[in-house]
PDB file of N, CA and C in Angstrom:
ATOM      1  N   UNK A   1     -10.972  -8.944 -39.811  1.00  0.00           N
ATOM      2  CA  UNK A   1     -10.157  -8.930 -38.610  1.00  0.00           C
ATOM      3  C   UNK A   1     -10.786  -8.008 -37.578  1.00  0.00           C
ATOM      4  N   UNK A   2     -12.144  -7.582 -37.843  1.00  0.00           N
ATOM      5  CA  UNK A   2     -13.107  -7.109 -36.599  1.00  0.00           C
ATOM      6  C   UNK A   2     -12.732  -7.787 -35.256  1.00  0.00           C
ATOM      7  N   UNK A   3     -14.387  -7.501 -34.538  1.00  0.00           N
ATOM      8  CA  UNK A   3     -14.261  -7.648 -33.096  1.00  0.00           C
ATOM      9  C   UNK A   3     -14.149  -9.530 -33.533  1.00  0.00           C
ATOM     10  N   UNK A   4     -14.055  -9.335 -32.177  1.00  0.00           N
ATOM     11  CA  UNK A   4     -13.888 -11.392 -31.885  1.00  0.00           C
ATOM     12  C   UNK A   4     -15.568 -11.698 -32.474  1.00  0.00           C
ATOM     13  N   UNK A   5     -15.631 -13.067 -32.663  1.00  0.00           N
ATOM     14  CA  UNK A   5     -17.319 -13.540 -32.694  1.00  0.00           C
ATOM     15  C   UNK A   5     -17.260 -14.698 -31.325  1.00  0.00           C
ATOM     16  N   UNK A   6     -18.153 -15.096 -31.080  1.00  0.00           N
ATOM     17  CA  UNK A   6     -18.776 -15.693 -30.437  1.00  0.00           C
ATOM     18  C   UNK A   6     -18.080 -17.547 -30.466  1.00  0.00           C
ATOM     19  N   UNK A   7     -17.852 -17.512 -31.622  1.00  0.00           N
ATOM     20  CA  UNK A   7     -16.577 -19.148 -31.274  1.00  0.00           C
ATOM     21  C   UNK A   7     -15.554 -18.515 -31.367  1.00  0.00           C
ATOM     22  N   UNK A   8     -15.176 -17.525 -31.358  1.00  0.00           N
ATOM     23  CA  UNK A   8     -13.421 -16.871 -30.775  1.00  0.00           C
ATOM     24  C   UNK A   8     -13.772 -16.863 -29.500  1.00  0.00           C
ATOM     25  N   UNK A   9     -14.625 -16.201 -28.631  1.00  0.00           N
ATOM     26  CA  UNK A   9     -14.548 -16.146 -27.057  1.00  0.00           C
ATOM     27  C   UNK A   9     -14.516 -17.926 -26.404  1.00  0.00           C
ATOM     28  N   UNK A  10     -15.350 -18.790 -27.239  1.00  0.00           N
ATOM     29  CA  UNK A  10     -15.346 -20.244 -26.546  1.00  0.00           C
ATOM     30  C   UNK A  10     -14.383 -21.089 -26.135  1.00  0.00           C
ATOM     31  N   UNK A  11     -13.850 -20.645 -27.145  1.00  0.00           N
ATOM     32  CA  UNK A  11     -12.135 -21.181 -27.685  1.00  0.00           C
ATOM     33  C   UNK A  11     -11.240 -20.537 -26.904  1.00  0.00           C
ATOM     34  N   UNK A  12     -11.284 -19.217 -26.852  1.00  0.00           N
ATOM     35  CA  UNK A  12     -10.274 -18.821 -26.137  1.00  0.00           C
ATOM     36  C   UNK A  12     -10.887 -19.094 -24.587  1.00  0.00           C
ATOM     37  N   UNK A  13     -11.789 -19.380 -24.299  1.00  0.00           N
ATOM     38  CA  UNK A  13     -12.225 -19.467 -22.606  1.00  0.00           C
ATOM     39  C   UNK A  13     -12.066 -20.892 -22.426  1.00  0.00           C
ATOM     40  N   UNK A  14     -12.193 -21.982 -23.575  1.00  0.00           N
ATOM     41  CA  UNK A  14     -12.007 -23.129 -23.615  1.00  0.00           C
ATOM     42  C   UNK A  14      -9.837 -23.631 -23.395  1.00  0.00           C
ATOM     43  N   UNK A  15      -9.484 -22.717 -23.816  1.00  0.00           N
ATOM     44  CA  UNK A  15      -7.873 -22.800 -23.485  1.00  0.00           C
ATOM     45  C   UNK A  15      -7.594 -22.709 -22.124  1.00  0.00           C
ATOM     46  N   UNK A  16      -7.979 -21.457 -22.107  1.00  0.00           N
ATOM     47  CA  UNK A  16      -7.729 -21.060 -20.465  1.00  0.00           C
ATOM     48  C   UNK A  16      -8.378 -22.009 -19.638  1.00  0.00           C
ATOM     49  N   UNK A  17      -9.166 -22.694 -19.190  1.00  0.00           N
ATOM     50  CA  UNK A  17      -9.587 -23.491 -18.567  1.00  0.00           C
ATOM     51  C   UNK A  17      -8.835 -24.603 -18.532  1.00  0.00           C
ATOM     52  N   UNK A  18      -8.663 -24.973 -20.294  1.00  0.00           N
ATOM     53  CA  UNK A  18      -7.256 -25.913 -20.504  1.00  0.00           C
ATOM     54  C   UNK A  18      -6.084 -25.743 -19.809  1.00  0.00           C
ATOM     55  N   UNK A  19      -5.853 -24.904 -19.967  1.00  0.00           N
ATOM     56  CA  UNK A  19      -4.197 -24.776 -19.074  1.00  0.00           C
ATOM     57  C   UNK A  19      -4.581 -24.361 -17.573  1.00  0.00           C
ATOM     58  N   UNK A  20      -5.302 -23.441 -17.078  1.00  0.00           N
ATOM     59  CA  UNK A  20      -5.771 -23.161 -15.470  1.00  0.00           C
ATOM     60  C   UNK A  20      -6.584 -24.306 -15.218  1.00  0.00           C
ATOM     61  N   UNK A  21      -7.182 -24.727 -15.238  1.00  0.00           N
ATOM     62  CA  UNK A  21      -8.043 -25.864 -14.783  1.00  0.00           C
ATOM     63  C   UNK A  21      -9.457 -25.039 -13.781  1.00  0.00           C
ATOM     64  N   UNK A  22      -9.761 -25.700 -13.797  1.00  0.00           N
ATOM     65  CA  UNK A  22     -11.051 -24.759 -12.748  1.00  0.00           C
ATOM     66  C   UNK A  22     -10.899 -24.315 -11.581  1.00  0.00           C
ATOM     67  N   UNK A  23     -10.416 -25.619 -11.002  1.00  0.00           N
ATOM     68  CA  UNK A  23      -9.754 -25.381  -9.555  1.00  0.00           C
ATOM     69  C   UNK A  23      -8.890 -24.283  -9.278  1.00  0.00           C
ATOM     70  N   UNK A  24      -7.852 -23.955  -9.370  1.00  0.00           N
ATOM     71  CA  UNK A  24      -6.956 -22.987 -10.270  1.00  0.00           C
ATOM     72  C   UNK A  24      -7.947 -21.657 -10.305  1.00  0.00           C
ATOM     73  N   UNK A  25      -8.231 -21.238 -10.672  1.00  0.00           N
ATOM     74  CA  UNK A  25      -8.927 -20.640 -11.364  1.00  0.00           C
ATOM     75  C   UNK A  25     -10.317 -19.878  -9.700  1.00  0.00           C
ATOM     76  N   UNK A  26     -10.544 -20.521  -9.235  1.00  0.00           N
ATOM     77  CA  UNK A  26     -11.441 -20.528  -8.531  1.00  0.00           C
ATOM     78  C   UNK A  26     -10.689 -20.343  -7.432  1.00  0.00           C
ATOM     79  N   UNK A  27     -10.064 -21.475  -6.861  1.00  0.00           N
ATOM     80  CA  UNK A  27      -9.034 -20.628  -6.325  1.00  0.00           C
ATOM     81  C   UNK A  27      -8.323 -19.272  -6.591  1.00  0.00           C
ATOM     82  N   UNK A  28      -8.206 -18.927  -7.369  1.00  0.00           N
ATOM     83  CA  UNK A  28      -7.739 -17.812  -7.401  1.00  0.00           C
ATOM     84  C   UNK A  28      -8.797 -16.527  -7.303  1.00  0.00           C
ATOM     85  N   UNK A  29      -9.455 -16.496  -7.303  1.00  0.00           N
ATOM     86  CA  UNK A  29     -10.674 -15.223  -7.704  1.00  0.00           C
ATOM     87  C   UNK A  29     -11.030 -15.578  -6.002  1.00  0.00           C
ATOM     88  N   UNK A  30     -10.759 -17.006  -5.103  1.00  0.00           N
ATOM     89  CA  UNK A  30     -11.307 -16.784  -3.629  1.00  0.00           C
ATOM     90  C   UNK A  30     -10.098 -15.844  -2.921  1.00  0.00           C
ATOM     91  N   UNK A  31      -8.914 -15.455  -3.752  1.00  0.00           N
ATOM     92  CA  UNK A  31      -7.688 -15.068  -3.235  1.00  0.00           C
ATOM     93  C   UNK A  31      -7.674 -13.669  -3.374  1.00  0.00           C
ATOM     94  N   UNK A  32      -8.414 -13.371  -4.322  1.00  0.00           N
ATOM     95  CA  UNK A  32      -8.665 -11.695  -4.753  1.00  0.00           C
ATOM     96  C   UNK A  32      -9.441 -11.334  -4.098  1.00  0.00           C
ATOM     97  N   UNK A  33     -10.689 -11.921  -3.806  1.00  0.00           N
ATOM     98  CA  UNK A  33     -11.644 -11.874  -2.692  1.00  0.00           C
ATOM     99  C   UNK A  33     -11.587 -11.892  -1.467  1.00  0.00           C
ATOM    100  N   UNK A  34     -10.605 -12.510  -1.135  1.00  0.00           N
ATOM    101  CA  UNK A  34      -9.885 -12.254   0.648  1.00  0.00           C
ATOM    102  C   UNK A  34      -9.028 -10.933   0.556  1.00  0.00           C
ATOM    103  N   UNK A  35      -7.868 -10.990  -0.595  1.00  0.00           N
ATOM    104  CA  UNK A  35      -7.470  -9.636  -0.352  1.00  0.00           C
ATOM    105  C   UNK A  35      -8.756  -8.294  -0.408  1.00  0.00           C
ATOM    106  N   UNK A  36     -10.055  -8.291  -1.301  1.00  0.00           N
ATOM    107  CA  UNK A  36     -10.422  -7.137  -1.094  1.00  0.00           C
ATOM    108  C   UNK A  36     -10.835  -7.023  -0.170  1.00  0.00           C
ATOM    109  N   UNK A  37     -11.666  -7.634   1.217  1.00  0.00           N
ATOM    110  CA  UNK A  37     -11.695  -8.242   2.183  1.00  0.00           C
ATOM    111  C   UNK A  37     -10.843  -7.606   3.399  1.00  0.00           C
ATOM    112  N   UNK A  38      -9.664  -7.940   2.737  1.00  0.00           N
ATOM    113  CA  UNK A  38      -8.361  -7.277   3.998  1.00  0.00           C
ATOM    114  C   UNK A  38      -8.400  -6.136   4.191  1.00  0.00           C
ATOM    115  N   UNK A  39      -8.599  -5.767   2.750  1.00  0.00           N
ATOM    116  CA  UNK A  39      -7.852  -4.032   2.218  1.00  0.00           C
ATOM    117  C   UNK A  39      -9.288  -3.485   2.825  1.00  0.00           C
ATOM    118  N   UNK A  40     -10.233  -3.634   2.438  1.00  0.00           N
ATOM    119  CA  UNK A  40     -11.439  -2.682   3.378  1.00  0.00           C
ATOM    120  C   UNK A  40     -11.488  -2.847   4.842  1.00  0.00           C
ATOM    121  N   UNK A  41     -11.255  -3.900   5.244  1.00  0.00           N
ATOM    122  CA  UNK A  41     -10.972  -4.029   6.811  1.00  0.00           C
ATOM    123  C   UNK A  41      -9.481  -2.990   7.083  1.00  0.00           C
ATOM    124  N   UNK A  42      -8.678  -3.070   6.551  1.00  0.00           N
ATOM    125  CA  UNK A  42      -7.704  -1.940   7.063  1.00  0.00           C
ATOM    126  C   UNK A  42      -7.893  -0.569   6.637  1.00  0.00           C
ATOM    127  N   UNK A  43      -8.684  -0.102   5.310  1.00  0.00           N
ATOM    128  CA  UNK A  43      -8.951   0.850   5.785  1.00  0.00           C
ATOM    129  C   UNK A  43     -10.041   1.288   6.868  1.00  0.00           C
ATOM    130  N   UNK A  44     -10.998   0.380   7.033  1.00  0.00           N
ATOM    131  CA  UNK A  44     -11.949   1.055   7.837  1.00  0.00           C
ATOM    132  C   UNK A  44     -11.147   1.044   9.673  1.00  0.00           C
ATOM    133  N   UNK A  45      -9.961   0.059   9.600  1.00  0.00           N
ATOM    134  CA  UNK A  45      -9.173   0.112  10.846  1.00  0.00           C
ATOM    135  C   UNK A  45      -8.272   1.496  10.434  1.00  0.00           C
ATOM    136  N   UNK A  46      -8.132   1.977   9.695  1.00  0.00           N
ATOM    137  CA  UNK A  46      -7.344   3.287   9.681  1.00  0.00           C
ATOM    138  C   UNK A  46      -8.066   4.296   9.984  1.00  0.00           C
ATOM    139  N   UNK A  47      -9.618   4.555   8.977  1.00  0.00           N
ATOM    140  CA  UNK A  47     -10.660   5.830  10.031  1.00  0.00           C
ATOM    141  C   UNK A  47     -10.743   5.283  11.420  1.00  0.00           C
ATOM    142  N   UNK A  48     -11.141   4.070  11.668  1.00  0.00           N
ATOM    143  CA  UNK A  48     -11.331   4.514  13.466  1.00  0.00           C
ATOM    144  C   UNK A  48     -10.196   4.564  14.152  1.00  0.00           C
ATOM    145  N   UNK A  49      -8.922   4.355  13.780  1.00  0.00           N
ATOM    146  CA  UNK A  49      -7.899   5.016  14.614  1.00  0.00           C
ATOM    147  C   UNK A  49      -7.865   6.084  14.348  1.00  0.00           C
ATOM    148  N   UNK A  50      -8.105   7.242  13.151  1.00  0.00           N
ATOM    149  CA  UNK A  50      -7.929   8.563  13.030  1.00  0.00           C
ATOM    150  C   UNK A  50      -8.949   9.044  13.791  1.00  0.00           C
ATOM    151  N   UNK A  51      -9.775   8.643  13.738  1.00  0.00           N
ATOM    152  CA  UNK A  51     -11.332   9.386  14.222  1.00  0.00           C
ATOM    153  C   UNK A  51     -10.689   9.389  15.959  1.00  0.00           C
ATOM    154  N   UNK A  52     -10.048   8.061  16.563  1.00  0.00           N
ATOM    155  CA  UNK A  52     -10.225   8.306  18.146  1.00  0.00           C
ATOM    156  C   UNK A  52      -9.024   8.941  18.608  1.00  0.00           C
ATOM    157  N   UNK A  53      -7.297   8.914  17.899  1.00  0.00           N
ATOM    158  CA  UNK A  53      -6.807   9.488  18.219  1.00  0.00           C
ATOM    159  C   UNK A  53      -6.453  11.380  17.691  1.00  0.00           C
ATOM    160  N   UNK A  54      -6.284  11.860  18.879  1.00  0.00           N
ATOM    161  CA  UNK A  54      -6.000  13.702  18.379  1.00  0.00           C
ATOM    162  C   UNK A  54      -5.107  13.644  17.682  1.00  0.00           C
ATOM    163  N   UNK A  55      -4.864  14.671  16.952  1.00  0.00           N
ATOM    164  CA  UNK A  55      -3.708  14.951  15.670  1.00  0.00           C
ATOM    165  C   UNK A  55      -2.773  15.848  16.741  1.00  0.00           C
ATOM    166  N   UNK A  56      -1.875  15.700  16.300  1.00  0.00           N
ATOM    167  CA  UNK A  56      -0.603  15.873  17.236  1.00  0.00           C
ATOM    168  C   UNK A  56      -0.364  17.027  16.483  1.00  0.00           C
ATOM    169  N   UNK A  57       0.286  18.080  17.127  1.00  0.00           N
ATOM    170  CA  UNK A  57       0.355  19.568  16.324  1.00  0.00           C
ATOM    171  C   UNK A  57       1.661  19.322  15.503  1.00  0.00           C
ATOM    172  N   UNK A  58       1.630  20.072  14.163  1.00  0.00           N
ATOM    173  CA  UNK A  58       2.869  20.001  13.715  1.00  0.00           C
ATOM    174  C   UNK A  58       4.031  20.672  13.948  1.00  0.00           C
ATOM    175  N   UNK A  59       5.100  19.755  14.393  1.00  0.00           N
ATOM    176  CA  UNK A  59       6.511  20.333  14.566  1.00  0.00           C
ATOM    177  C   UNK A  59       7.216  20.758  13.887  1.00  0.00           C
ATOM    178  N   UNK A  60       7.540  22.220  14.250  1.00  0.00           N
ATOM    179  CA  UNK A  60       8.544  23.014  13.130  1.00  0.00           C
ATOM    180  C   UNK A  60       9.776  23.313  13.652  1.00  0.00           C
ATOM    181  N   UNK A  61      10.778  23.846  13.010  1.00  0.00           N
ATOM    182  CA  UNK A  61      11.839  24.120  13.452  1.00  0.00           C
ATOM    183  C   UNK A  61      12.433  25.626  12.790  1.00  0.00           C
ATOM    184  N   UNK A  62      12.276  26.788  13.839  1.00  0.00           N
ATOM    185  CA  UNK A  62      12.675  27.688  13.537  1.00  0.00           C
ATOM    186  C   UNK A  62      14.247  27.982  13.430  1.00  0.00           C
ATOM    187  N   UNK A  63      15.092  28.315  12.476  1.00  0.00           N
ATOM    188  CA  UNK A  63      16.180  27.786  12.258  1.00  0.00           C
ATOM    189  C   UNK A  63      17.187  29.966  12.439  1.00  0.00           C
ATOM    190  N   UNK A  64      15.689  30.885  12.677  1.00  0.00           N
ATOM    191  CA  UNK A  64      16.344  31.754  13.063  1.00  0.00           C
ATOM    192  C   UNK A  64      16.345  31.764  14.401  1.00  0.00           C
ATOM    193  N   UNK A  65      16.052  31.302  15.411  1.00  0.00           N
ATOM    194  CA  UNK A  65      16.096  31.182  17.032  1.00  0.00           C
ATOM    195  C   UNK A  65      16.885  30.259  17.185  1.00  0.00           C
ATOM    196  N   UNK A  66      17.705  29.733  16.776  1.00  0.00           N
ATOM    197  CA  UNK A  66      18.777  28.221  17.274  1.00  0.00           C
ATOM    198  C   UNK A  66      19.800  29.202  17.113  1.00  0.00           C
ATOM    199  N   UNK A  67      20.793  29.116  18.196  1.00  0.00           N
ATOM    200  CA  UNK A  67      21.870  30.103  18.902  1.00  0.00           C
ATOM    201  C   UNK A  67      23.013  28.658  17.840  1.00  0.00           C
ATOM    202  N   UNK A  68      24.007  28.588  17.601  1.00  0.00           N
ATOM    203  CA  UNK A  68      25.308  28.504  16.955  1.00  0.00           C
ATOM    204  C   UNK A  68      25.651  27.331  18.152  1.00  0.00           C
ATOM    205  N   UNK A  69      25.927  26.048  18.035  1.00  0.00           N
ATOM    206  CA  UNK A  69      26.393  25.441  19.093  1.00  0.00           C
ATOM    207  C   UNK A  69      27.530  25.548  19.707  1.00  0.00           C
ATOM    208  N   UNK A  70      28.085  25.521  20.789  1.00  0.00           N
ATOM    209  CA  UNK A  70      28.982  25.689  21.257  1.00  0.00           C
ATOM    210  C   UNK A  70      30.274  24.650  21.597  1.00  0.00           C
ATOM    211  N   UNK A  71      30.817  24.788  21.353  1.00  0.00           N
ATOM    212  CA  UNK A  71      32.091  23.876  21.607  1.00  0.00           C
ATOM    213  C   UNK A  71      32.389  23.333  23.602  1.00  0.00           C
ATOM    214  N   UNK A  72      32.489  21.791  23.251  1.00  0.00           N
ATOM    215  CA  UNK A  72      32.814  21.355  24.428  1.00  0.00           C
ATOM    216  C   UNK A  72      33.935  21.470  25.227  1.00  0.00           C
ATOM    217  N   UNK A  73      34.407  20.923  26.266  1.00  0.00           N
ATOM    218  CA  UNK A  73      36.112  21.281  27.275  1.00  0.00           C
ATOM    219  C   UNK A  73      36.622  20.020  25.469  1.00  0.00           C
ATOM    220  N   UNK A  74      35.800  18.800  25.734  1.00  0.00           N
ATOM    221  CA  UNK A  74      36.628  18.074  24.341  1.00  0.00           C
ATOM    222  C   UNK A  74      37.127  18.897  22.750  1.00  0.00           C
ATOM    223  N   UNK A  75      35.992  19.290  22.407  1.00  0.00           N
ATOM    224  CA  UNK A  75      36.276  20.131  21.293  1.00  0.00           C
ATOM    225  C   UNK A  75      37.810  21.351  21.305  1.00  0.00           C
ATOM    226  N   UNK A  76      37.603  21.903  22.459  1.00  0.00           N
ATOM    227  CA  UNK A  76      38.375  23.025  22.415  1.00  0.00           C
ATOM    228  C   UNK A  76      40.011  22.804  22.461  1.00  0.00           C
ATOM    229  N   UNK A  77      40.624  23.014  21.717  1.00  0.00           N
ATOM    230  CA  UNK A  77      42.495  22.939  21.585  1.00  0.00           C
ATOM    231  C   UNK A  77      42.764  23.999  21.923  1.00  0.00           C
ATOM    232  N   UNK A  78      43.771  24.064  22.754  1.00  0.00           N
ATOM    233  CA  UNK A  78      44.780  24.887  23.360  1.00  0.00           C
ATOM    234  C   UNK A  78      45.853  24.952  22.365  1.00  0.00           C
ATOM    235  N   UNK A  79      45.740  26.700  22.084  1.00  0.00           N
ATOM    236  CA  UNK A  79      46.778  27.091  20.696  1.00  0.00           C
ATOM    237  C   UNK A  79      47.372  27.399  21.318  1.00  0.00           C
TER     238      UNK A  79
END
């Protein structure tokens, strides 16, 4: 119950062909091939948008300088 031999791989490549058919099959590997295709075209469209636009500074929020908000004429009830 070793590795496969050499009429185990035929057989089993001989199925698959059986049930995928070639076409199938070929088609599909031209479909993996367009996606890798895409995926390197968008990243290389992601460096040259990083490369031309500036990085925008990061926004913080100092939460000891924010004064307590104040209540509007709406908010406020007359006790």
């Amino acid at each position: 119950m070793g590795s496969m031999s050499i009429w185990h791989w035929i057989i089993v490549i001989g199925v698959v062909l059986l049930l995928f058919g070639r076409g199938k099959i070929s088609d599909l590997m031209g479909d993996v091939a367009q996606g890798i295709k895409a995926f390197k075209k968008g990243m290389s469209d992601d460096d040259k948008t990083a490369e031309t636009k500036p990085a925008e500074p990061m926004k913080t929020i100092d939460s000891t300088s924010q004064a307590a908000p104040q209540p509007t004429d709406a908010n406020r009830k007359a006790v």
